[in-house]
Protein backbone atom coordinates (compact mmCIF):
# COMPACT_ATOMS: atom_id res chain seq x y z
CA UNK A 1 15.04 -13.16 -18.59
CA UNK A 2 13.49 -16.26 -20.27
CA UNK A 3 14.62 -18.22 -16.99
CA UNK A 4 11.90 -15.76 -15.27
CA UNK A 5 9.08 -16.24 -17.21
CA UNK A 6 8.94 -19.62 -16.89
CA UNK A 7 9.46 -19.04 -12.96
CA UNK A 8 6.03 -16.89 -13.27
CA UNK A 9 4.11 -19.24 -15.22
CA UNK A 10 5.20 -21.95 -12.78
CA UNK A 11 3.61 -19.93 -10.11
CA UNK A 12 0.71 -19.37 -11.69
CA UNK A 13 0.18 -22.92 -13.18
CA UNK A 14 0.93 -23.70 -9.03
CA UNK A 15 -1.29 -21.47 -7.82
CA UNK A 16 -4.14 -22.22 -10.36
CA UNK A 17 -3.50 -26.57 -9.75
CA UNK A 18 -3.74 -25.69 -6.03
CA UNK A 19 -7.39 -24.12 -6.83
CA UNK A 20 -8.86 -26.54 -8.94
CA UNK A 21 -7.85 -29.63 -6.67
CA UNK A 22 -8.29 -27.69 -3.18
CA UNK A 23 -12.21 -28.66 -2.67
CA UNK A 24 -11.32 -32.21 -3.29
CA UNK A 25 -8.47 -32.19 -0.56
CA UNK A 26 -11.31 -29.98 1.63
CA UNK A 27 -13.95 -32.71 1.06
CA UNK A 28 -11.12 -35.18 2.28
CA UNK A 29 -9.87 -33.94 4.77
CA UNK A 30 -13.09 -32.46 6.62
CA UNK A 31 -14.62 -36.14 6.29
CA UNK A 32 -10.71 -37.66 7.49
CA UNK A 33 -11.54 -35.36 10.34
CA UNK A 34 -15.48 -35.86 10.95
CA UNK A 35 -14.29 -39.79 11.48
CA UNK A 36 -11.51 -39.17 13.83
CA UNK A 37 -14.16 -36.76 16.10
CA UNK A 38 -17.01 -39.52 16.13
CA UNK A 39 -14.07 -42.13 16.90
CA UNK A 40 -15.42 -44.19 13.64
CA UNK A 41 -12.46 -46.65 12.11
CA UNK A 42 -10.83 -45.81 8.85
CA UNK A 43 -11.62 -48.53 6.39
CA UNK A 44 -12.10 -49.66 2.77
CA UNK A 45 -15.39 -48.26 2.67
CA UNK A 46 -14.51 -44.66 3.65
CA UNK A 47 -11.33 -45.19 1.46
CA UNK A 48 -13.51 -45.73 -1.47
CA UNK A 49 -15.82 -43.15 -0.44
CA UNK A 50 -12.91 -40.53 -0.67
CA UNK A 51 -12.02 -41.68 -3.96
CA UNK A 52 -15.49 -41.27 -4.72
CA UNK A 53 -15.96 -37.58 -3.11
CA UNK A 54 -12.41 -36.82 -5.13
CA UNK A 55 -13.30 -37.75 -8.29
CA UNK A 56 -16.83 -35.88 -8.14
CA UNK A 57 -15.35 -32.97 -6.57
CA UNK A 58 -12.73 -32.39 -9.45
CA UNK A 59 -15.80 -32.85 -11.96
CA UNK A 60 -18.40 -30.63 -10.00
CA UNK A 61 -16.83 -28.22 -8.14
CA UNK A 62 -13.96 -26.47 -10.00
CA UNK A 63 -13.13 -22.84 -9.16
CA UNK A 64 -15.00 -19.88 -10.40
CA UNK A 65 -13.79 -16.94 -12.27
CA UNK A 66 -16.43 -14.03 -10.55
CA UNK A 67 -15.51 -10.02 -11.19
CA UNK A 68 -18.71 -8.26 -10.91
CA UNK A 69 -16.51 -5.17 -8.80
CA UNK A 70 -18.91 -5.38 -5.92
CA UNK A 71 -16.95 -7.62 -2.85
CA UNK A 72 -20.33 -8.51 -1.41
CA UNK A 73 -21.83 -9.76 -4.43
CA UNK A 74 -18.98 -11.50 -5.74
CA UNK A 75 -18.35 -13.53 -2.69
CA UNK A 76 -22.53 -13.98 -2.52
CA UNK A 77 -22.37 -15.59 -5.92
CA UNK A 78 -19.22 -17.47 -4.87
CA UNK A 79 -20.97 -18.96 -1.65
CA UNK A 80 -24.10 -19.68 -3.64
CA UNK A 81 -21.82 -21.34 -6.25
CA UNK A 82 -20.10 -23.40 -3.62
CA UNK A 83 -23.61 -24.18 -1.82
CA UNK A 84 -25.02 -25.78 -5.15
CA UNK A 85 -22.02 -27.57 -6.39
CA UNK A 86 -22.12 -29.53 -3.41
CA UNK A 87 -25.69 -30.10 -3.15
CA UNK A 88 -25.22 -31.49 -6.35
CA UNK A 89 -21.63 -33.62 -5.30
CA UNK A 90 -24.60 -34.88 -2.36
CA UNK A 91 -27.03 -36.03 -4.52
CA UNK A 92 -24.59 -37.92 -6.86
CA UNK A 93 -23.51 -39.81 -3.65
CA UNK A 94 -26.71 -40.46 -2.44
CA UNK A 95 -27.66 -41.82 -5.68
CA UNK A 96 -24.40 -43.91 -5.97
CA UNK A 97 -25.23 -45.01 -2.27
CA UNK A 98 -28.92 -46.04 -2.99
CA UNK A 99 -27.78 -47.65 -6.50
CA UNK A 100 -25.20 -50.14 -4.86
CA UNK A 101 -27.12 -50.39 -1.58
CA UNK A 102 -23.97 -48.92 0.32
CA UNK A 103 -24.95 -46.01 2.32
CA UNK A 104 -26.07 -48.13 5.52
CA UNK A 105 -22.10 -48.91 5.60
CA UNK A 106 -21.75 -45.76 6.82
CA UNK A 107 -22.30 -43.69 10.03
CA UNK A 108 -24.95 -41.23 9.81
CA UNK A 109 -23.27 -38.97 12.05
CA UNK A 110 -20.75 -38.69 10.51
CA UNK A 111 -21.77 -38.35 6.66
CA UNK A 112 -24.16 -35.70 8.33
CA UNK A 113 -21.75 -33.63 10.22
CA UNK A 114 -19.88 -33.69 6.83
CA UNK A 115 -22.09 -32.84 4.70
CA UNK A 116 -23.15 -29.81 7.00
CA UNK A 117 -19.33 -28.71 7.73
CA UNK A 118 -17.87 -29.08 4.16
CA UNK A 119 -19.41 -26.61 2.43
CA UNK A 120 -18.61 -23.93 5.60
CA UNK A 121 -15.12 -24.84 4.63
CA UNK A 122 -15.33 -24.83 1.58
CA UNK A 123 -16.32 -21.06 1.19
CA UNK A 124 -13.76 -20.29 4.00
CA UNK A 125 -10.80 -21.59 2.34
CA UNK A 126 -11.75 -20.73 -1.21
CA UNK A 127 -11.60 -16.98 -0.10
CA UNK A 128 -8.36 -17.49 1.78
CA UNK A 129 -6.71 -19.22 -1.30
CA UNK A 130 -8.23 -16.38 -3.47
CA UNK A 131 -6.42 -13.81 -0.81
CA UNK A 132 -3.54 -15.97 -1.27
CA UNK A 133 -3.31 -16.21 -5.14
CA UNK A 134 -4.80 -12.14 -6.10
CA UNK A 135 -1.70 -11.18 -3.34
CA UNK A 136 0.98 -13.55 -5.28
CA UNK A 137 -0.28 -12.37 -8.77
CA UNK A 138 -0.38 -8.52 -7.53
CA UNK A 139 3.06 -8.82 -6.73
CA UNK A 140 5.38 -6.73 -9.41
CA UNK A 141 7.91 -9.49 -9.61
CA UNK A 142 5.12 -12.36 -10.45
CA UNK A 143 3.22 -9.71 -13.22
CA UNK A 144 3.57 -10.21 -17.02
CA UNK A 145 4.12 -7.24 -19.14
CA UNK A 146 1.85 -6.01 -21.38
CA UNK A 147 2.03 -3.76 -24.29
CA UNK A 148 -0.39 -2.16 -26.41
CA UNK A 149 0.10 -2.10 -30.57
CA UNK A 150 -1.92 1.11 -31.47
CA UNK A 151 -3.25 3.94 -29.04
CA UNK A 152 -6.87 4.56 -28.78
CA UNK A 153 -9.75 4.76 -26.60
CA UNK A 154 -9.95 0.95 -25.84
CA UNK A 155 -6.80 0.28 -25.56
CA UNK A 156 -6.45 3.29 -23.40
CA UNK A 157 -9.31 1.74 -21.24
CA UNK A 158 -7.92 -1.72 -21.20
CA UNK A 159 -4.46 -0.54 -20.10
CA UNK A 160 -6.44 1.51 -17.10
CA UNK A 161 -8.54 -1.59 -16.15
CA UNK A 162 -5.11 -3.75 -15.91
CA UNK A 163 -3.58 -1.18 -13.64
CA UNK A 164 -6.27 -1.03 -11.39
CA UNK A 165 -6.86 -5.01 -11.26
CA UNK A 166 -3.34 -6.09 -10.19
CA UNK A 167 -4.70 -9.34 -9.77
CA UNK A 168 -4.85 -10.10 -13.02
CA UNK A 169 -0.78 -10.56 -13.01
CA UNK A 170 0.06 -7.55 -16.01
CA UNK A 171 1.72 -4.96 -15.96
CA UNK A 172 1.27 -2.38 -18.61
CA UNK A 173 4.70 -1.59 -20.26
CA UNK A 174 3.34 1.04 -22.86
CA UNK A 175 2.12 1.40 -26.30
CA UNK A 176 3.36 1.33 -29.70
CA UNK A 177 2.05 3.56 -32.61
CA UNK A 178 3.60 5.15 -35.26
CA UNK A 179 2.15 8.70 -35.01
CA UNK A 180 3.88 10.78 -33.03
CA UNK A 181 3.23 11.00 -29.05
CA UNK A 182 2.00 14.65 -29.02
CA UNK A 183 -1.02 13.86 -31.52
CA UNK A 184 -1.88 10.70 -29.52
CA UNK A 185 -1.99 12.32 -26.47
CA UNK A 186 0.97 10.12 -24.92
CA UNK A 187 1.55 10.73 -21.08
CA UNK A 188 3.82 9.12 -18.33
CA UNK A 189 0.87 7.10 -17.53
CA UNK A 190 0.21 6.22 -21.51
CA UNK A 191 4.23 5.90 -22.20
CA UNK A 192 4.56 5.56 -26.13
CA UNK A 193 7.10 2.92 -26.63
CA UNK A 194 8.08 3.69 -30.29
């Protein structure tokens, strides 16, 4: 049993890592990419751009937490989340570039078509990974249980919002109280535990 739980919170601690440093290797990879299209030659300069992008793409944009019910709106606010991080992650760079007199090292096409492209991708694989992790963490084998010390209307409430957000990785085991289950109103879905 205790072998796992620490096989679940390995998955999650996977899953969540993979989120927080997946715009980074996005950023990365997209530029890696731009280069390779525009036939432009991978050198110290782009290598310490990348660093660069890395390090201010772990600090800017870091995965958000959005549940406001509504699909459109939540992935509205995501994209708009996304949009302005990186405007932001931009601006840094250009100010980095114009502070050390750098950003003539590079090829305009190519920072361009990168700057344009990231973001696209950004949003794109942020709601795949999302599919990804809300599938792994709905799955019954993956979801923690929960239990409830004392039956009332929020914890009656709670327990319903955990069952209908499997994504949240619980799974509501029951409820302890010590009055008995006919004057709590116990029921197979509201199992009293003891």
């Amino acid at each position: 049993m205790a072998e796992a739980l620490v096989f679940k919170n390995r998955i999650s601690l996977a899953l969540y890592s993979l989120q927080a440093i997946w715009p980074a290797a996005v950023a990365d990879l997209t530029l890696y990419l731009t280069m390779a299209l525009y036939g432009v030659p991978f050198d110290s300069s782009y290598l310490g751009l990348m660093i660069l992008v890395t390090a201010l793409s772990l600090l800017l944009i870091r995965p958000t937490q959005v549940a406001t019910g509504e699909p459109f709106a939540e992935w509205a606010e995501r994209v708009v989340n996304v949009a302005g991080r990186w405007a932001l992650l931009l601006a840094a760079l250009l100010l980095i570039g114009y502070a050390t007199k750098t950003s003539a090292v590079f090829s305009r096409r190519v920072v361009l078509t990168w700057a344009v492209a990231t973001p696209f991708l950004l949003v794109l694989t942020n709601y795949w990974l999302h599919r990804l992790i809300t599938r792994v963490l709905a799955d019954p084998a993956n979801a923690r249980r929960v239990v409830f010390a004392g039956i009332n209307d929020v914890s009656r409430a709670l327990a319903e919002r955990l069952r209908q957000n499997a994504g949240l990785g619980m799974s509501v085991a029951g409820f302890f109280d010590d009055r008995s289950a006919e004057r709590m109103g116990a029921t197979e879905i509201v199992p009293l535990l003891g």
